[in-house]
Protein backbone atom coordinates (compact mmCIF):
# COMPACT_ATOMS: atom_id res chain seq x y z
CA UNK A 1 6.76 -36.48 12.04
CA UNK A 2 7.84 -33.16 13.95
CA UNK A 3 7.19 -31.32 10.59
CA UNK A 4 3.92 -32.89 9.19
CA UNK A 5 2.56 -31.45 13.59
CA UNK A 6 4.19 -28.14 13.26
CA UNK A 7 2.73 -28.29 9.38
CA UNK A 8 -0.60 -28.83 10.57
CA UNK A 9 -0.35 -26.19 13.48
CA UNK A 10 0.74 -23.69 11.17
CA UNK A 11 -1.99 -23.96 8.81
CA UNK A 12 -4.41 -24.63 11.24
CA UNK A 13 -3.55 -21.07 13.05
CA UNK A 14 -3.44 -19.67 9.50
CA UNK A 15 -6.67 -20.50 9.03
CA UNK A 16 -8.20 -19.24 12.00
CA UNK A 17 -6.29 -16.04 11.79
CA UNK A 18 -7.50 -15.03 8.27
CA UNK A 19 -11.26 -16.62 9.33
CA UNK A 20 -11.03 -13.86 12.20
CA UNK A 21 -9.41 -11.00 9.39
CA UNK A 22 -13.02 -11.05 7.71
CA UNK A 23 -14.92 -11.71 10.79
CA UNK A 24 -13.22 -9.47 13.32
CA UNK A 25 -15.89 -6.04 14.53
CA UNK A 26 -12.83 -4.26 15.37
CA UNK A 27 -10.69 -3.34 12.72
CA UNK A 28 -7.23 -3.06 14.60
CA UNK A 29 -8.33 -6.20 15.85
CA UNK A 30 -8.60 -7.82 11.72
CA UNK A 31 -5.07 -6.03 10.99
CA UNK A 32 -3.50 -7.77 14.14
CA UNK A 33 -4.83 -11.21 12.94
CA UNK A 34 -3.24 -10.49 9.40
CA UNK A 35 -0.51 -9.79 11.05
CA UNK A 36 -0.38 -13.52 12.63
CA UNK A 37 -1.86 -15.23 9.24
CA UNK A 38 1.22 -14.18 7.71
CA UNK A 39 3.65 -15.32 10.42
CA UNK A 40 2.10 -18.14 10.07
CA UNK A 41 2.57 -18.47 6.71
CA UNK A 42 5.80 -17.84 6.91
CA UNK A 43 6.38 -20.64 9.76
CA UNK A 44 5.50 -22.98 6.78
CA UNK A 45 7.77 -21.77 4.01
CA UNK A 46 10.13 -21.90 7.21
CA UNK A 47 9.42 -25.94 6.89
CA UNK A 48 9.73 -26.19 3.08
CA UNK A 49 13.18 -24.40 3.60
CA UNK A 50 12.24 -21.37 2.02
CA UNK A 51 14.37 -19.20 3.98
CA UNK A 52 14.10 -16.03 1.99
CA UNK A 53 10.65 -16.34 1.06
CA UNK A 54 10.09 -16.64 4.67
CA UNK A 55 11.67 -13.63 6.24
CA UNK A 56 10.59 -11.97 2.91
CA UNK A 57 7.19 -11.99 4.29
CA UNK A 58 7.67 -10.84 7.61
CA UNK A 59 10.39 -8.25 6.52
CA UNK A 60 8.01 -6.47 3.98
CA UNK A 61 4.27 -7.76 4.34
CA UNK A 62 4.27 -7.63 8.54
CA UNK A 63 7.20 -4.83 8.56
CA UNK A 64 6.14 -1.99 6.66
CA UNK A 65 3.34 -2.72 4.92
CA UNK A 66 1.03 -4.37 8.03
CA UNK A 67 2.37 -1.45 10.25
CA UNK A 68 1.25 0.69 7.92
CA UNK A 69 -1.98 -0.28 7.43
CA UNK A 70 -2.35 -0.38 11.05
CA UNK A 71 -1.33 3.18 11.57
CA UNK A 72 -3.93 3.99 9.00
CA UNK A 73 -6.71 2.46 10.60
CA UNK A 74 -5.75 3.40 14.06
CA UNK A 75 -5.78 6.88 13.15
CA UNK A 76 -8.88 7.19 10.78
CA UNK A 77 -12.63 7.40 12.46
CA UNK A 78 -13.58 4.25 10.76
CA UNK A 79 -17.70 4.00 11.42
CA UNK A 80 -18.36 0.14 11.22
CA UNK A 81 -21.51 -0.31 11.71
CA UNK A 82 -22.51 1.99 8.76
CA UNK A 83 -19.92 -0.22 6.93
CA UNK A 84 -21.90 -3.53 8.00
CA UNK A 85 -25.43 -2.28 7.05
CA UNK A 86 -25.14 -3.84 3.21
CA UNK A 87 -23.64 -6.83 4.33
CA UNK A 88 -26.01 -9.16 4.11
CA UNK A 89 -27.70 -7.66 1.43
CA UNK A 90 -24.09 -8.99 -0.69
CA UNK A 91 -23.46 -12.05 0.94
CA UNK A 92 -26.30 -13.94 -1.66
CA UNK A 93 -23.11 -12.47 -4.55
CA UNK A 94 -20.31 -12.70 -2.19
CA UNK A 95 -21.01 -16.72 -1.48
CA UNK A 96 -21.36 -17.12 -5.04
CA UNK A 97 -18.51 -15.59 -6.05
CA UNK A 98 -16.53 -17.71 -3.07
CA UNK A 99 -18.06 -21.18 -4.33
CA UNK A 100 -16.87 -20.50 -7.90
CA UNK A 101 -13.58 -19.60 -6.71
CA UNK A 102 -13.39 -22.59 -4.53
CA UNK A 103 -14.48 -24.73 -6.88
CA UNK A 104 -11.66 -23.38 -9.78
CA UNK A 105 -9.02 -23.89 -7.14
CA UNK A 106 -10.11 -27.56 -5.84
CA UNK A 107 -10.26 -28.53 -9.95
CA UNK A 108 -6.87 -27.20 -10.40
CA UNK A 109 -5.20 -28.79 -7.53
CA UNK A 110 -6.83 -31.75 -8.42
CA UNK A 111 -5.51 -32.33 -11.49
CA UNK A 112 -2.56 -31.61 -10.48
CA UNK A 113 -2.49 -34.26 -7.47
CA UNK A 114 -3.72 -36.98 -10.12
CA UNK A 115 -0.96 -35.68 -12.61
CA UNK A 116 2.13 -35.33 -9.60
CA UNK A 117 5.19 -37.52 -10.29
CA UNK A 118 7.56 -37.59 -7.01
CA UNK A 119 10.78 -36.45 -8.03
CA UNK A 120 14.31 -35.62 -6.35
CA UNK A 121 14.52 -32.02 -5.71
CA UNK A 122 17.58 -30.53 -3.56
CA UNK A 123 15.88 -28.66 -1.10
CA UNK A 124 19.82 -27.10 -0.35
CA UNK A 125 18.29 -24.86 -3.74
CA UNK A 126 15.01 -23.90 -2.78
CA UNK A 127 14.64 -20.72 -1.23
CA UNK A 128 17.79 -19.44 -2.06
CA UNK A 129 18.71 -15.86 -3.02
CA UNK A 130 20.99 -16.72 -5.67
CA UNK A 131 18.65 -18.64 -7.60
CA UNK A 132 16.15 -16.84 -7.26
CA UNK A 133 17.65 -14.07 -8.65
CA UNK A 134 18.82 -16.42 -12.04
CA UNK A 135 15.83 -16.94 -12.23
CA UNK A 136 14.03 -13.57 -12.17
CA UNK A 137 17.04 -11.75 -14.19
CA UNK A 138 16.96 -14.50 -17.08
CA UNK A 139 13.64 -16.63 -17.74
CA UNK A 140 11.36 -14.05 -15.81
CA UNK A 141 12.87 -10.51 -16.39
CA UNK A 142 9.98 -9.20 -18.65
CA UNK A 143 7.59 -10.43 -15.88
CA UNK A 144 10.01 -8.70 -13.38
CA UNK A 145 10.49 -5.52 -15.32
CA UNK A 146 6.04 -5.19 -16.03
CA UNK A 147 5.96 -5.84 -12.49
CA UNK A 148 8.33 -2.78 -11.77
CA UNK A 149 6.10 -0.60 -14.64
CA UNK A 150 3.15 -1.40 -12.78
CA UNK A 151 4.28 -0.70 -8.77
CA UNK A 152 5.49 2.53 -10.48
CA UNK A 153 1.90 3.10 -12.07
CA UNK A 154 0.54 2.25 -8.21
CA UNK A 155 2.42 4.61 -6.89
CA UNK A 156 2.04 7.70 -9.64
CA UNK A 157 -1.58 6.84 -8.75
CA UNK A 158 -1.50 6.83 -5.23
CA UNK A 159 0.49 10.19 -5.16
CA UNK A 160 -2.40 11.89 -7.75
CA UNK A 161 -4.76 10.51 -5.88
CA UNK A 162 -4.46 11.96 -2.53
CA UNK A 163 -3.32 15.18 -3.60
CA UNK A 164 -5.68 17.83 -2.46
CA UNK A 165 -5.48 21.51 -2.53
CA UNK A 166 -5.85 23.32 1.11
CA UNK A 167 -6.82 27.06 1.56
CA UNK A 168 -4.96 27.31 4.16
CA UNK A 169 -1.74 26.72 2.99
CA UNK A 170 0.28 28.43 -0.02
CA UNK A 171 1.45 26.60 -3.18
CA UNK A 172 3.05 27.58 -6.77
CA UNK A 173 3.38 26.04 -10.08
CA UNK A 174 7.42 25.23 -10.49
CA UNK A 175 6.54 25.60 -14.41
CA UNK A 176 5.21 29.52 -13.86
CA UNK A 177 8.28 29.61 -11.50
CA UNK A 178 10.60 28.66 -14.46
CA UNK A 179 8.76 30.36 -17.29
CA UNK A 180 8.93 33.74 -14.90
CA UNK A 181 11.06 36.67 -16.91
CA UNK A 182 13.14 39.38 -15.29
CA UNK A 183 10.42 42.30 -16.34
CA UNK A 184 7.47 40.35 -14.53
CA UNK A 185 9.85 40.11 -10.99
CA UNK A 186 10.18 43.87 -10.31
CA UNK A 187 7.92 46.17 -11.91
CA UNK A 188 8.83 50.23 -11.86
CA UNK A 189 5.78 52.86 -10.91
CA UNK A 190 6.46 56.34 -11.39
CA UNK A 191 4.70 58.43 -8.39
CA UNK A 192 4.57 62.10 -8.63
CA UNK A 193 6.25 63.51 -5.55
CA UNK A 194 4.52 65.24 -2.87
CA UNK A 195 6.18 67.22 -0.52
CA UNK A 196 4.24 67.22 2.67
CA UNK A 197 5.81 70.08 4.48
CA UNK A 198 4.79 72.44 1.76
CA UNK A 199 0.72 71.73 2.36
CA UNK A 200 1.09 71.74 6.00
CA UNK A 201 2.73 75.94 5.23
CA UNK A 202 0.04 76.23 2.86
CA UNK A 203 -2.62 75.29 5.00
CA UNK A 204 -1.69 77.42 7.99
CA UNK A 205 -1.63 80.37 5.46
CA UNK A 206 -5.09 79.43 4.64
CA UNK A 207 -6.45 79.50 8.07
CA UNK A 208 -8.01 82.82 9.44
């Protein structure tokens, strides 16, 4: 009974929190109620003894990658209400899209309520590092390894991507840098020599 209220009060704050995410004026303030959606989230994998998923979430999503995010937006000049002035001109699309989605999701579930035998599971397994990783090493290491290609795409990307060239600061090519020869380093002028003590004579002879 003391699961099924603290189930309920999980998901019921989870809700709210990611209602106020897309609702929120204030960006910090839609970051900060991520930031509690996924607590809350991972108050309910607490109850389904999911240990590691659990602090898995708060470790990585509300850790680094939330605090992140929130650094972002804290220090960019984000202009919202130029950002709001389409929005009702794609919420017509943007409902659409949502009932479709909804509607997928409630057909799948569905089926899968009508289709749900009850069968003993030892929750001692679930959530557990070493089975998780027998898992993800043996029946899911080609899903594990694209995964890996891909983050490594995202972050190629993400490098290329913000990669701009200032004036104001200096910058070389490491390949000219390695391709440079000893000849183009120090390069040898021949000056003929003037001897400066010589005009100054010759000029005071010259003067009346």
């Amino acid at each position: 009974m003391e699961k099924t209220i603290l189930f309920y009060a999980f998901a019921a704050i989870m809700i709210l929190a990611a209602t106020r995410v897309i609702t929120a004026r204030n960006p910090v303030h839609a970051a900060l109620f991520l930031v509690l959606a996924f607590f809350s989230a991972a108050g309910i994998w607490m109850l389904l003894e999911a240990e590691f998923l659990a602090i898995v979430l708060v470790l990585v999503y509300v850790g680094a990658v939330m605090v992140l995010f929130l650094f972002v937006v804290m220090m960019l000049d984000i202009d919202t209400d130029k950002m709001r002035e389409g929005f009702w001109g794609y919420l017509p699309l943007a409902s659409f899209v949502g009932v479709i989605i909804v509607l997928e999701m409630a057909a799948v579930l569905w089926r899968s309520f009508l289709s749900f035998d009850q069968q003993a599971v030892n929750a001692g397994n679930i959530g557990g590092t070493k089975e998780l990783g027998i898992l993800i090493y043996t029946k899911y290491v080609y899903a594990f390894e694209v995964a890996g290609v891909i983050l490594l795409v995202a972050i190629i990307a993400a490098v290329a991507l913000t990669l701009r060239k200032r004036k104001d600061t200096k910058h070389f090519d490491p390949a000219d840098a390695v391709r440079v020869k000893r000849n183009d380093r120090l390069k040898i002028v021949k000056i003929a020599p003037v001897t400066t003590r010589g005009q100054a004579e010759a000029e005071v002879k010259e003067a009346p």
